[in-house]
Protein backbone atom coordinates (compact mmCIF):
# COMPACT_ATOMS: atom_id res chain seq x y z
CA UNK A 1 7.65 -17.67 0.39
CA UNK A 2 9.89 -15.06 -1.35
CA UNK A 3 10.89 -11.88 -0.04
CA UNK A 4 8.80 -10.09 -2.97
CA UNK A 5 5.79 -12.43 -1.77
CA UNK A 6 6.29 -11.36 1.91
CA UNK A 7 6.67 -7.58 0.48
CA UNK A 8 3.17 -7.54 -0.97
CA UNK A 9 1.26 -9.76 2.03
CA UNK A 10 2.62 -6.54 4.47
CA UNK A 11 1.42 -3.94 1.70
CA UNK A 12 -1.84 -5.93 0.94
CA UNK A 13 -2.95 -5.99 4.73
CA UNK A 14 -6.28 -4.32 3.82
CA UNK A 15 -8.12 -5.93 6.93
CA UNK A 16 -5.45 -3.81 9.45
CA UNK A 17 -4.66 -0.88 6.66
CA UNK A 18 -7.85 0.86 5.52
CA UNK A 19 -5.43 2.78 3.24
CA UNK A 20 -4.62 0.18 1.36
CA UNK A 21 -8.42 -1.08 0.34
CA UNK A 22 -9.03 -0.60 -3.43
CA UNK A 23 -12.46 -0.23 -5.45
CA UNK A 24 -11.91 -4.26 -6.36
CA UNK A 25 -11.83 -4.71 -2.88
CA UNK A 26 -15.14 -3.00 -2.24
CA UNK A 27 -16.88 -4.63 -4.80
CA UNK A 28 -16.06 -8.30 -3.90
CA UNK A 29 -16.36 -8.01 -0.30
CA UNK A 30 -19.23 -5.18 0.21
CA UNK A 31 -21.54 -5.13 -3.03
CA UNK A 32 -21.59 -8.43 -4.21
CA UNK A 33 -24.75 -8.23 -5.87
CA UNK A 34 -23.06 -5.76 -7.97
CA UNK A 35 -25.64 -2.81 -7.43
CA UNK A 36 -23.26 0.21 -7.42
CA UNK A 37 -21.36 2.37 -10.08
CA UNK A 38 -17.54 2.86 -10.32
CA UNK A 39 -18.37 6.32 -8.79
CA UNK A 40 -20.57 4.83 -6.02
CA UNK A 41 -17.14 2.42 -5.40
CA UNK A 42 -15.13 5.29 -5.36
CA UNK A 43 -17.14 7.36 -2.97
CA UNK A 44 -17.45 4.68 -0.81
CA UNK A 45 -13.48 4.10 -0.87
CA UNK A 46 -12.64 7.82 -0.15
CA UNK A 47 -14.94 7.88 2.67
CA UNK A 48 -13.71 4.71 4.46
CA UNK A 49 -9.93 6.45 3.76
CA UNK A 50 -10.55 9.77 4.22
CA UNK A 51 -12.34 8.83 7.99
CA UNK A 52 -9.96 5.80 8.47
CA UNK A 53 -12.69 3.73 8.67
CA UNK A 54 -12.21 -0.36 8.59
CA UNK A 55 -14.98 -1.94 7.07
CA UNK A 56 -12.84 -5.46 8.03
CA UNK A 57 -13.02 -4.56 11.77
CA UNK A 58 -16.50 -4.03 11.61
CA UNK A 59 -16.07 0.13 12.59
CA UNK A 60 -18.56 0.82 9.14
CA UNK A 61 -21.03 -1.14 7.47
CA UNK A 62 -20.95 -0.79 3.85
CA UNK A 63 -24.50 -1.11 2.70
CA UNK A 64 -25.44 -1.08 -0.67
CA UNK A 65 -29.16 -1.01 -1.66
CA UNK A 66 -31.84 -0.35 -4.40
CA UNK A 67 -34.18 2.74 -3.44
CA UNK A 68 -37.84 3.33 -3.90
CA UNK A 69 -37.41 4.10 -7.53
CA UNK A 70 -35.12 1.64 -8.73
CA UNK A 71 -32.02 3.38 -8.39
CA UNK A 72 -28.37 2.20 -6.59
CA UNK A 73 -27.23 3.87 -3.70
CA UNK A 74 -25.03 3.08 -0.79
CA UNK A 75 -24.33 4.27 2.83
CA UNK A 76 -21.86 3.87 5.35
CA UNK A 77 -23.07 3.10 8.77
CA UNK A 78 -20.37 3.95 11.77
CA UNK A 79 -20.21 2.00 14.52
CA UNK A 80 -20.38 3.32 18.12
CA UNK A 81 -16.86 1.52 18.64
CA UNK A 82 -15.48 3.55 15.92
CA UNK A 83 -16.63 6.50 17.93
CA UNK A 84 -14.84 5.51 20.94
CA UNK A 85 -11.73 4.52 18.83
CA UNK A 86 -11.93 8.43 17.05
CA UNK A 87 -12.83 10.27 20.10
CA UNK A 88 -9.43 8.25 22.41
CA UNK A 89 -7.17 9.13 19.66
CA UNK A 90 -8.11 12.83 20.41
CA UNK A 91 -5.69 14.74 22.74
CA UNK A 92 -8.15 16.39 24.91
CA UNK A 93 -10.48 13.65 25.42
CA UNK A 94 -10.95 12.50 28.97
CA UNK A 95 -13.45 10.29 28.74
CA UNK A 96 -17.13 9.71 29.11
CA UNK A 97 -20.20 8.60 31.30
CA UNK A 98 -23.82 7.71 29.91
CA UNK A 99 -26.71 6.15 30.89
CA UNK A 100 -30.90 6.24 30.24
CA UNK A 101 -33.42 8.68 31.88
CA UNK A 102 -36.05 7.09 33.73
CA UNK A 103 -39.56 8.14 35.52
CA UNK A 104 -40.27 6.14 38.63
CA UNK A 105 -43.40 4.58 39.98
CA UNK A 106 -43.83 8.17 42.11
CA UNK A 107 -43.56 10.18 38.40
CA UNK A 108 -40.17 11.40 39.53
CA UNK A 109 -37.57 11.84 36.88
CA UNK A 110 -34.07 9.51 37.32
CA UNK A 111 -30.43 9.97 35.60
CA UNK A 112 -29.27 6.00 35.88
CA UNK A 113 -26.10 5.04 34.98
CA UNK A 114 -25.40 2.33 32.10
CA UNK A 115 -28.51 0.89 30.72
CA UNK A 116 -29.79 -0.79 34.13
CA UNK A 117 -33.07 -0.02 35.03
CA UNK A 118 -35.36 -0.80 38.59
CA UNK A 119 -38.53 -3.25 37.84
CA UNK A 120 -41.54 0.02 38.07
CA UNK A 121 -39.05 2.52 36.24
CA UNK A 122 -40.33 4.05 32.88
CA UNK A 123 -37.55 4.25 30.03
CA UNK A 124 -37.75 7.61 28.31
CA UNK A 125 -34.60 8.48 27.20
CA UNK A 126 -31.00 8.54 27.42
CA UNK A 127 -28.05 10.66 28.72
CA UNK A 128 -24.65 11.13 28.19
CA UNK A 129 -21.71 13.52 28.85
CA UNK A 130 -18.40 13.60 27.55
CA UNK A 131 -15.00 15.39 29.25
CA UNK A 132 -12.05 17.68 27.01
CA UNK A 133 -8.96 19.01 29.05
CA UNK A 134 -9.46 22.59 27.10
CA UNK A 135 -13.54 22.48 28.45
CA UNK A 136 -14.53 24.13 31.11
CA UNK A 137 -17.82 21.77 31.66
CA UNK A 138 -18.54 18.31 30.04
CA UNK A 139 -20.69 18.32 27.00
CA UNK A 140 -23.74 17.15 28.07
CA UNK A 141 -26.71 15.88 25.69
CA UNK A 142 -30.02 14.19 26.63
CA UNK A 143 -32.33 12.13 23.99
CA UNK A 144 -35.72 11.09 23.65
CA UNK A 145 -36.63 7.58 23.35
CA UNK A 146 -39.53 8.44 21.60
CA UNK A 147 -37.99 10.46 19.26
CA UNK A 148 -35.33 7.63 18.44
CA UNK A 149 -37.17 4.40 18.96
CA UNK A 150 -38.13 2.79 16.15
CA UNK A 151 -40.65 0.27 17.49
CA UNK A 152 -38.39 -2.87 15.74
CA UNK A 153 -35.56 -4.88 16.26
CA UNK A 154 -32.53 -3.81 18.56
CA UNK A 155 -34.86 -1.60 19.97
CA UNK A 156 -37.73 -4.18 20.89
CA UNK A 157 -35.47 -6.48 23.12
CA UNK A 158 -32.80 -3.45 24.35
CA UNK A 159 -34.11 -0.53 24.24
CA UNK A 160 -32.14 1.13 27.29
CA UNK A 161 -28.99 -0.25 25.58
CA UNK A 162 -30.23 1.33 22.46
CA UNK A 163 -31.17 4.85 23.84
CA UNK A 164 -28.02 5.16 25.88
CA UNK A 165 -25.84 4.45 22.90
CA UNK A 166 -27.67 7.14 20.52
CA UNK A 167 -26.89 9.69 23.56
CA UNK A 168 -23.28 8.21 23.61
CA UNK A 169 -22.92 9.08 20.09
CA UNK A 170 -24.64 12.49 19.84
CA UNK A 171 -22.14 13.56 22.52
CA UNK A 172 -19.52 12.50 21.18
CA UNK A 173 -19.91 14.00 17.61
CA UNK A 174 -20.38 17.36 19.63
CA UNK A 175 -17.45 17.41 22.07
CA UNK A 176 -15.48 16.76 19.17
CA UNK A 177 -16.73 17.85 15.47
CA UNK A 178 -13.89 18.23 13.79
CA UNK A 179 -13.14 14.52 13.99
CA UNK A 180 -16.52 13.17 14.25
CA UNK A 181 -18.85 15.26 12.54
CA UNK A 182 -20.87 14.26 9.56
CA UNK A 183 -20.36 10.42 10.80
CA UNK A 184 -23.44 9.18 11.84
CA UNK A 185 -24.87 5.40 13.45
CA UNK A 186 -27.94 3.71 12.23
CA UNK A 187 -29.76 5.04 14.97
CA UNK A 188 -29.26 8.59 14.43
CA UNK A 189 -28.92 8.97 10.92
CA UNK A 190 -32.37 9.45 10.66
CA UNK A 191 -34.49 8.76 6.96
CA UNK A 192 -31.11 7.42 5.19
CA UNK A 193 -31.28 4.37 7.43
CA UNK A 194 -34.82 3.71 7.37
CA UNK A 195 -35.00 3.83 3.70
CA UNK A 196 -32.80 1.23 3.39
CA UNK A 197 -35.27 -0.84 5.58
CA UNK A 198 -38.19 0.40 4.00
CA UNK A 199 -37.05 -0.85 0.15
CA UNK A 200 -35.32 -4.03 2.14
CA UNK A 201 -38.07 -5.23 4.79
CA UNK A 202 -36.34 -8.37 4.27
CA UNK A 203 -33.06 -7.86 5.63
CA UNK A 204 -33.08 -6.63 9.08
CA UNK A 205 -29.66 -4.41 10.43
CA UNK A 206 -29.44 -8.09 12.63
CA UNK A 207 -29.02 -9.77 9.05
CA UNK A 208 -26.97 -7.21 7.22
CA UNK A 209 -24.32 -7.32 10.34
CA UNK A 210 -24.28 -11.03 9.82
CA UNK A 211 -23.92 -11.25 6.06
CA UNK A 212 -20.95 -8.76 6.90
CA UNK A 213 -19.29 -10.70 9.41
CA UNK A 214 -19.88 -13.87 7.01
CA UNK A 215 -17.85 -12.16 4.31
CA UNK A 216 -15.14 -11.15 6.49
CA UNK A 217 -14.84 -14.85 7.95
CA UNK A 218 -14.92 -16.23 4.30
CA UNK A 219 -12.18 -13.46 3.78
CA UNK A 220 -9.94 -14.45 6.31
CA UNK A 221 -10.47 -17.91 5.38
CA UNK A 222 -9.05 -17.23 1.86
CA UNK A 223 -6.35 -15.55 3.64
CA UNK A 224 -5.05 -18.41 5.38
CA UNK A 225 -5.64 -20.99 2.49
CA UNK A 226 -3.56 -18.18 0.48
CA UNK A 227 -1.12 -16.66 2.61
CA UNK A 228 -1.61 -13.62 0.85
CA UNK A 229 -4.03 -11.29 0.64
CA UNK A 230 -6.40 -10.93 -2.34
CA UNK A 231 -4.84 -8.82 -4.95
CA UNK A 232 -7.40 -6.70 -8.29
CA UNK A 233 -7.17 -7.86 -11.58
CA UNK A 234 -4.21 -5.88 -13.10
CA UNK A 235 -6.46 -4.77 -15.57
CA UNK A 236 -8.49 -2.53 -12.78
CA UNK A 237 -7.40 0.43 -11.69
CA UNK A 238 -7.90 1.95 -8.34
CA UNK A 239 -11.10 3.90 -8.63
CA UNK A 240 -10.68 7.35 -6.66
CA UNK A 241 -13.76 8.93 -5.44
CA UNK A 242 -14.79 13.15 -5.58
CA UNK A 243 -16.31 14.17 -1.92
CA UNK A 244 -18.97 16.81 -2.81
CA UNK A 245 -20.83 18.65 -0.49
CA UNK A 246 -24.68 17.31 0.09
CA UNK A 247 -24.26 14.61 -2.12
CA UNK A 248 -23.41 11.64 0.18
CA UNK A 249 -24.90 10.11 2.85
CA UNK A 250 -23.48 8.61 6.16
């Protein structure tokens, strides 16, 4: 391999380097049914650069689907990982504790820790509180279950799991706003998310997390066949995106 070969694997090293990702990129690896415009692609590719956001390392789905009146749209669902990653790289961040919120067999009201839960206790919501240096008490947030369940998938076989994570997030996104706001998780992104399963009943989140993971494998599979990273036709240009207020979704 030649130097100028070596050269362009480092700069190409989109699954590592959000930065680097293109609009080619996010066509052949995240809409390849080829549902979204060249401003949808571009959108899409300031987002995931403008949050540092890997699609590759699974920190935001890339979901592009056709709405209730025929139309293309797209969102970007962030992963509670990403969270953690965001919130550690922040200066004042000293960590976190969460659990659910339980009522026992006696109708008295629990705080457990983690998502474990006694045989008679009744799940009914979650908790979660996160620590700054420059605060003088935790930020502390409590959820419903019932205002967050949504009777279907994840939330049918883990529901504790489920609940705890939305409080997780929530607190999070508070403590620290200025590097978290606006980023939301399937689970608390509220009619976005279920429109996409409304106008797609037959891909569940399970099967869009799969498909994802599918492309990535193929991906790095092409990588080592290669030894060099996909590059865009020379033809395409890099498609840069506008961010304007209210019109995109997270």
């Amino acid at each position: 391999m030649t130097n100028n070969q070596l050269a362009t694997q480092t700069k190409r090293n989109i699954t590592t380097d959000p930065s680097l990702l293109t609009g080619a990129d996010i066509k052949k690896y995240f809409d390849p049914q080829n549902l979204l415009t060249e401003k949808q692609v571009g959108q899409e590719l300031a987002l995931c650069k403008g949050r540092n956001l890997n699609p590759f390392a699974n920190e935001v789905y890339i979901v592009a689907y056709t709405n209730r009146n025929g139309g293309k749209e797209f969102s970007l669902i962030v992963s509670k990982e990403a969270f953690l990653k965001r919130a550690a790289q922040c200066k004042d961040y000293e960590g976190f504790e969460a659990g659910v919120v339980v009522v026992d067999s006696e109708g008295v009201m629990h705080e457990r820790k983690g998502a474990i839960m006694l045989p008679e206790d009744t799940l009914i919501g979650g908790w979660a509180r996160v620590h700054r240096k420059n605060f003088k008490v935790p930020v502390e947030i409590f959820v419903s279950r019932e205002e967050y369940d949504k009777k279907q998938s994840t939330w049918n076989t883990m529901p504790a799991t489920m609940i705890r994570k939305v409080a997780l997030v929530n607190a999070l996104r508070e403590a620290f706003p200025e590097d978290l706001g606006n980023m939301y998780t399937e689970d608390d992104g509220g009619e976005t998310f279920d429109r996409i399963k409304d106008v797609t009943p037959q891909e569940s989140r399970e099967d869009v997390v799969a498909r994802k993971m599918a492309e990535i494998e193929q991906f790095n599979k092409e990588q080592e066949a290669n030894h060099a990273d996909p590059e865009p036709a020379q033809t395409e240009e890099t498609i840069q995106g506008e961010l304007l207020d209210g019109e995109l979704e997270y």
